[in-house]
Protein backbone atom coordinates (compact mmCIF):
# COMPACT_ATOMS: atom_id res chain seq x y z
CA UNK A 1 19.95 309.86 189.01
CA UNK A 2 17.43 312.29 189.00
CA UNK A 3 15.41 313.51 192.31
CA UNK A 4 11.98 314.59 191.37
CA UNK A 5 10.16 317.11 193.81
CA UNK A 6 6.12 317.67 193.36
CA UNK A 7 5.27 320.93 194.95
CA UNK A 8 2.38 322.72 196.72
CA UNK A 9 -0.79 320.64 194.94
CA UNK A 10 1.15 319.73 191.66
CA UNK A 11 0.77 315.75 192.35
CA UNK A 12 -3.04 316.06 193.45
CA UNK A 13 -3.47 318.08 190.04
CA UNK A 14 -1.94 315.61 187.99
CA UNK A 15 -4.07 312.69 189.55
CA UNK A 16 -7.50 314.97 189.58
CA UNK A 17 -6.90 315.46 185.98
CA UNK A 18 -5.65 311.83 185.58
CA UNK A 19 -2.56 312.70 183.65
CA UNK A 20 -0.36 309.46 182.98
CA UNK A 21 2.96 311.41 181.33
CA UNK A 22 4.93 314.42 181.22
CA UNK A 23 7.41 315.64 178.64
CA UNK A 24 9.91 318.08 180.35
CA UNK A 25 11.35 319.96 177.66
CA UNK A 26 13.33 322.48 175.86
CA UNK A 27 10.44 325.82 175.91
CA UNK A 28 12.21 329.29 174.47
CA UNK A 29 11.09 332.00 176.31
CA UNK A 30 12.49 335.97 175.62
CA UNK A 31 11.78 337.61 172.05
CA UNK A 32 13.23 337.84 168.82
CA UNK A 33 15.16 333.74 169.52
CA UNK A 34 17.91 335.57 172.01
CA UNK A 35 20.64 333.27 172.01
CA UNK A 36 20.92 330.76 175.17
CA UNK A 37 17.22 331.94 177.28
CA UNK A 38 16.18 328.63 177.67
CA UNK A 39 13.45 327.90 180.13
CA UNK A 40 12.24 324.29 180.03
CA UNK A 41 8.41 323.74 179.62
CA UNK A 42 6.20 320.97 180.71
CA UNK A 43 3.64 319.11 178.39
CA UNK A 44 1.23 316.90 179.00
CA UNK A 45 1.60 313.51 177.53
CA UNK A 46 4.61 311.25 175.55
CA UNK A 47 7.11 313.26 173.27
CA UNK A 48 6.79 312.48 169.92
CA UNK A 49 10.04 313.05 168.81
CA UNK A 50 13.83 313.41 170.48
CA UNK A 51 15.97 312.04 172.68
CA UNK A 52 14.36 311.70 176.50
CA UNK A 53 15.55 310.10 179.86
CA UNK A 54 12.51 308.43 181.22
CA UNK A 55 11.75 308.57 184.96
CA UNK A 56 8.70 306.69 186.86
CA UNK A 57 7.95 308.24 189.85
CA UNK A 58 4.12 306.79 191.45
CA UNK A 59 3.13 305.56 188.74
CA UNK A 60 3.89 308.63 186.26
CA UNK A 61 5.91 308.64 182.86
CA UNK A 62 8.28 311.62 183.10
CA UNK A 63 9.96 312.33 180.22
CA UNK A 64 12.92 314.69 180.37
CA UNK A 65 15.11 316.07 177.26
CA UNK A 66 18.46 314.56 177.39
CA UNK A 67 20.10 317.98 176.87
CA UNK A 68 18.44 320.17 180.00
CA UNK A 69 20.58 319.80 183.33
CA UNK A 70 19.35 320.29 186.63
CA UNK A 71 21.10 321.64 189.69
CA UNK A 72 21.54 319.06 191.94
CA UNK A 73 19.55 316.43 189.79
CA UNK A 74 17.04 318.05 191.32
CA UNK A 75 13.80 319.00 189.68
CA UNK A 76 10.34 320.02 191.19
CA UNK A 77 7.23 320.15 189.60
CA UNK A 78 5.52 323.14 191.04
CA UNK A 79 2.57 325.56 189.34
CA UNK A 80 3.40 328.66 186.92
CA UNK A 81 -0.12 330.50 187.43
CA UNK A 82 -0.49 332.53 184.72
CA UNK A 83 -3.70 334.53 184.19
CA UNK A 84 -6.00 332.52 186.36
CA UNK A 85 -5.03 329.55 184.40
CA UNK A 86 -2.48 326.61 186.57
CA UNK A 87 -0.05 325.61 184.42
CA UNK A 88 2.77 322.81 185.32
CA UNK A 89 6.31 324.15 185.07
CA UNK A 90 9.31 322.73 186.45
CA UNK A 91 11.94 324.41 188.69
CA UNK A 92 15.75 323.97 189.34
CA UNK A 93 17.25 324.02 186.00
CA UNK A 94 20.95 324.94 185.60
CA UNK A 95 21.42 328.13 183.49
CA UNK A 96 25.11 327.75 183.80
């Protein structure tokens, strides 16, 4: 079973901006499609496609791609600020 974490202001965002679901899922991050450099993104709203494991937490739709693996079933929500804009990101996934 999944533990989910909100960090530092993450949960107040989500209700300010009255945000209903997430989609945790697979992002790519590094150039030219290297090989196994997976970093999972967050999305606002339902997926429309795939396979998900759907977690309610305060009234919030999470939905996480089967095939990302947390360490510890642990994931926290917490903000990747990137040029002055907040963007949700999620930390604790399991490289291995």
């Amino acid at each position: 079973n999944m533990k989910i974490i909100f960090n530092k202001g993450t949960r107040k965002y989500i209700e300010e901006k009255n945000i209903k679901a997430l989609t945790v899922d697979m992002g790519l991050t590094g150039c030219c499609g290297v090989h196994g450099i997976v970093d999972p993104e967050v999305k606002i709203g339902v997926p429309d496609v795939g396979t998900y494991n759907l977690y309610k937490e305060d009234g919030l739709d999470i939905y996480v791609n089967k095939t990302l693996r947390f360490k510890d079933d642990t994931m926290t929500f917490v903000f990747n600020n990137f040029l002055f804009t907040k963007k949700l990101a999620v930390d604790g996934y399991d490289y291995d």
